[in-house]
Structures are given as structure tokens and as C-alpha cells.
C-alpha atoms as a PDB file:
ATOM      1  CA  UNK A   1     350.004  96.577  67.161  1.00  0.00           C
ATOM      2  CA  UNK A   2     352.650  96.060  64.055  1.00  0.00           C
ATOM      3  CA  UNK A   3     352.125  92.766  62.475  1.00  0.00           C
ATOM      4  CA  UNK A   4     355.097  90.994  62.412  1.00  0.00           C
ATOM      5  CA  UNK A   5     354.695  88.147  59.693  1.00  0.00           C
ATOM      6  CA  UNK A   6     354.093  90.527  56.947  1.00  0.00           C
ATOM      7  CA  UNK A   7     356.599  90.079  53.918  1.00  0.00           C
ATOM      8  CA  UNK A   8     356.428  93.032  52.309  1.00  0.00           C
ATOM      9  CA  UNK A   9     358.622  92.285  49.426  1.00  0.00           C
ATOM     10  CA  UNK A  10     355.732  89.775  48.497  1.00  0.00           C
ATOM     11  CA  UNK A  11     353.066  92.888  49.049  1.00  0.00           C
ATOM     12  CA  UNK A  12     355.282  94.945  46.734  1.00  0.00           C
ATOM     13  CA  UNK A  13     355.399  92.574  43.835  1.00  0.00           C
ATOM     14  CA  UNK A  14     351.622  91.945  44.046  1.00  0.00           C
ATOM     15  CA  UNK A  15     351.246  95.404  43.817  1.00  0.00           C
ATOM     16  CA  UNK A  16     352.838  95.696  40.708  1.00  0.00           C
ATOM     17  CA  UNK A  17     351.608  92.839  39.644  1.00  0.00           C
ATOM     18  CA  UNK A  18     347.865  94.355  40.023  1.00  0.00           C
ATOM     19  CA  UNK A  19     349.397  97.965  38.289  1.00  0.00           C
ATOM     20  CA  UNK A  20     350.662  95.811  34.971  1.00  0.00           C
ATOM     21  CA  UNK A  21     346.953  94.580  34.856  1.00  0.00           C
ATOM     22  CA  UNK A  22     345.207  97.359  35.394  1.00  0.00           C
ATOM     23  CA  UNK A  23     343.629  96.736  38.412  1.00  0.00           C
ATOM     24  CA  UNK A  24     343.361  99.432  41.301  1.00  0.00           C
ATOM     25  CA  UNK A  25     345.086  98.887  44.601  1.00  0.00           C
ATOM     26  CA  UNK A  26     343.850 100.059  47.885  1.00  0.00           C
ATOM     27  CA  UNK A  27     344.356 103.663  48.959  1.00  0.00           C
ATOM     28  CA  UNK A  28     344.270 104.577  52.440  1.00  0.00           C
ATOM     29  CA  UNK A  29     343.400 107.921  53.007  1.00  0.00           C
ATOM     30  CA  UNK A  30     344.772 109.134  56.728  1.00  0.00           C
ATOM     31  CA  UNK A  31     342.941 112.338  58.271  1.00  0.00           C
ATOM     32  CA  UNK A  32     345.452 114.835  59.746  1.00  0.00           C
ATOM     33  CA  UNK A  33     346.287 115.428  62.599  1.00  0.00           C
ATOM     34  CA  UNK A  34     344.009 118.755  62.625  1.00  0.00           C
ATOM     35  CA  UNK A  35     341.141 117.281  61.790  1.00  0.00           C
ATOM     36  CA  UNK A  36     341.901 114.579  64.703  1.00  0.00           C
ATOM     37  CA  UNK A  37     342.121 117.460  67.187  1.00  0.00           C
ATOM     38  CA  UNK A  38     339.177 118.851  66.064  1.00  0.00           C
ATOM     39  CA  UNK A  39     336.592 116.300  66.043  1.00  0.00           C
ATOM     40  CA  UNK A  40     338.052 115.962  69.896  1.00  0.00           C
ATOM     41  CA  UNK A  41     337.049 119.127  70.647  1.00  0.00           C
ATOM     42  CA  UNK A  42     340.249 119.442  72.848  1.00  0.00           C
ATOM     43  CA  UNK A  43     343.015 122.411  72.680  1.00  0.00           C
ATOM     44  CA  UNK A  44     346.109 121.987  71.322  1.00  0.00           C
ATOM     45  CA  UNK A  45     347.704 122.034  74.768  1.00  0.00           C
ATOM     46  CA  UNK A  46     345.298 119.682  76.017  1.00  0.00           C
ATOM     47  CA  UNK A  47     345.360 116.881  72.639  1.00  0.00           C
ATOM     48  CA  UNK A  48     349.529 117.347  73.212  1.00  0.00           C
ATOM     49  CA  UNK A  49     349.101 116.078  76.385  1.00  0.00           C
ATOM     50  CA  UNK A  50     346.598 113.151  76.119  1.00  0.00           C
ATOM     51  CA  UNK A  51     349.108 111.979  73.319  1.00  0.00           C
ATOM     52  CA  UNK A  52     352.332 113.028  75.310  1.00  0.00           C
ATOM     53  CA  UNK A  53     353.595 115.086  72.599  1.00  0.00           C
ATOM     54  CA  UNK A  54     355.081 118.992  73.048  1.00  0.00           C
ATOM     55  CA  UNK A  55     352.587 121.752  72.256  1.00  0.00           C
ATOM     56  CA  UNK A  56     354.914 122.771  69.576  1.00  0.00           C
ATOM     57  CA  UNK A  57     355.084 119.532  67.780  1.00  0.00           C
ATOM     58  CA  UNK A  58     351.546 119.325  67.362  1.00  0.00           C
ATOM     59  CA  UNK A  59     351.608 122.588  65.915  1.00  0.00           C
ATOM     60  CA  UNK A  60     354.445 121.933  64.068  1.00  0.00           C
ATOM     61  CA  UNK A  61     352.450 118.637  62.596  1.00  0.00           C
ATOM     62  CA  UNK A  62     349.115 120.280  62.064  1.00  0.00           C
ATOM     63  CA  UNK A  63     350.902 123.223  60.140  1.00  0.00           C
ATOM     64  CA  UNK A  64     352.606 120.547  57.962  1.00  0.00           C
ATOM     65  CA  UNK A  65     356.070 121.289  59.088  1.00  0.00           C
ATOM     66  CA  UNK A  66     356.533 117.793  60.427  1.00  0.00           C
ATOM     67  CA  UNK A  67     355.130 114.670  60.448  1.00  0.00           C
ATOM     68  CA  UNK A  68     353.955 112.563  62.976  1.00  0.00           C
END
């Protein structure tokens, strides 16, 4: 669920704010879509439709055509 009360203008100037001083901001490091599948164990055909997605996007996202 998107949070709604976020003000990212304020997020953006804290960020630089913590880059001027050095200090390291968070990094969120996202698995693909791939790996998702994968640790599932499903098929592509299968994954595409528990997420209601085409076979052919999900191939077109794993193969880094497209983004989810």
C-alpha cells in the first residue's frame, strides 16, 4: 500500500543534504523478476498467471526488455 503523506520534496533535500556531508543514504537493492520466478519454482506461464501478467511480458521483463 502507497503511503500517501510522504513529501518527497522534503526526502529529496535531506538526501542531498546527507550527500554534501558525506554521509551514505540507503540503497535498496530489488531482485529481478527472474530471480523471483525462480525461487517460486513456477514456469513462466504459470508465475504470468498468478501475477495476471501475459507470458510475453514476463519474458519480456526477465530478458530486460521492459520493466515491470
Amino acid at each position: 500500500m502507497a503511503r500517501t503523506d510522504r513529501n518527497i520534496g522534503a526526502e529529496i533535500l535531506e538526501g542531498i543534504r546527507q550527500i554534501k556531508k558525506g554521509e551514505i543514504g540507503r540503497i535498496t537493492t530489488i531482485p529481478s523478476v527472474a530471480e523471483i520466478r525462480g525461487k517460486t519454482g513456477l514456469s513462466q506461464s504459470e508465475f504470468a498467471r498468478l501475477i495476471g501478467v501475459s507470458v510475453r511480458t514476463l519474458q519480456e521483463w526477465e530478458q530486460g526488455r521492459r520493466a515491470p
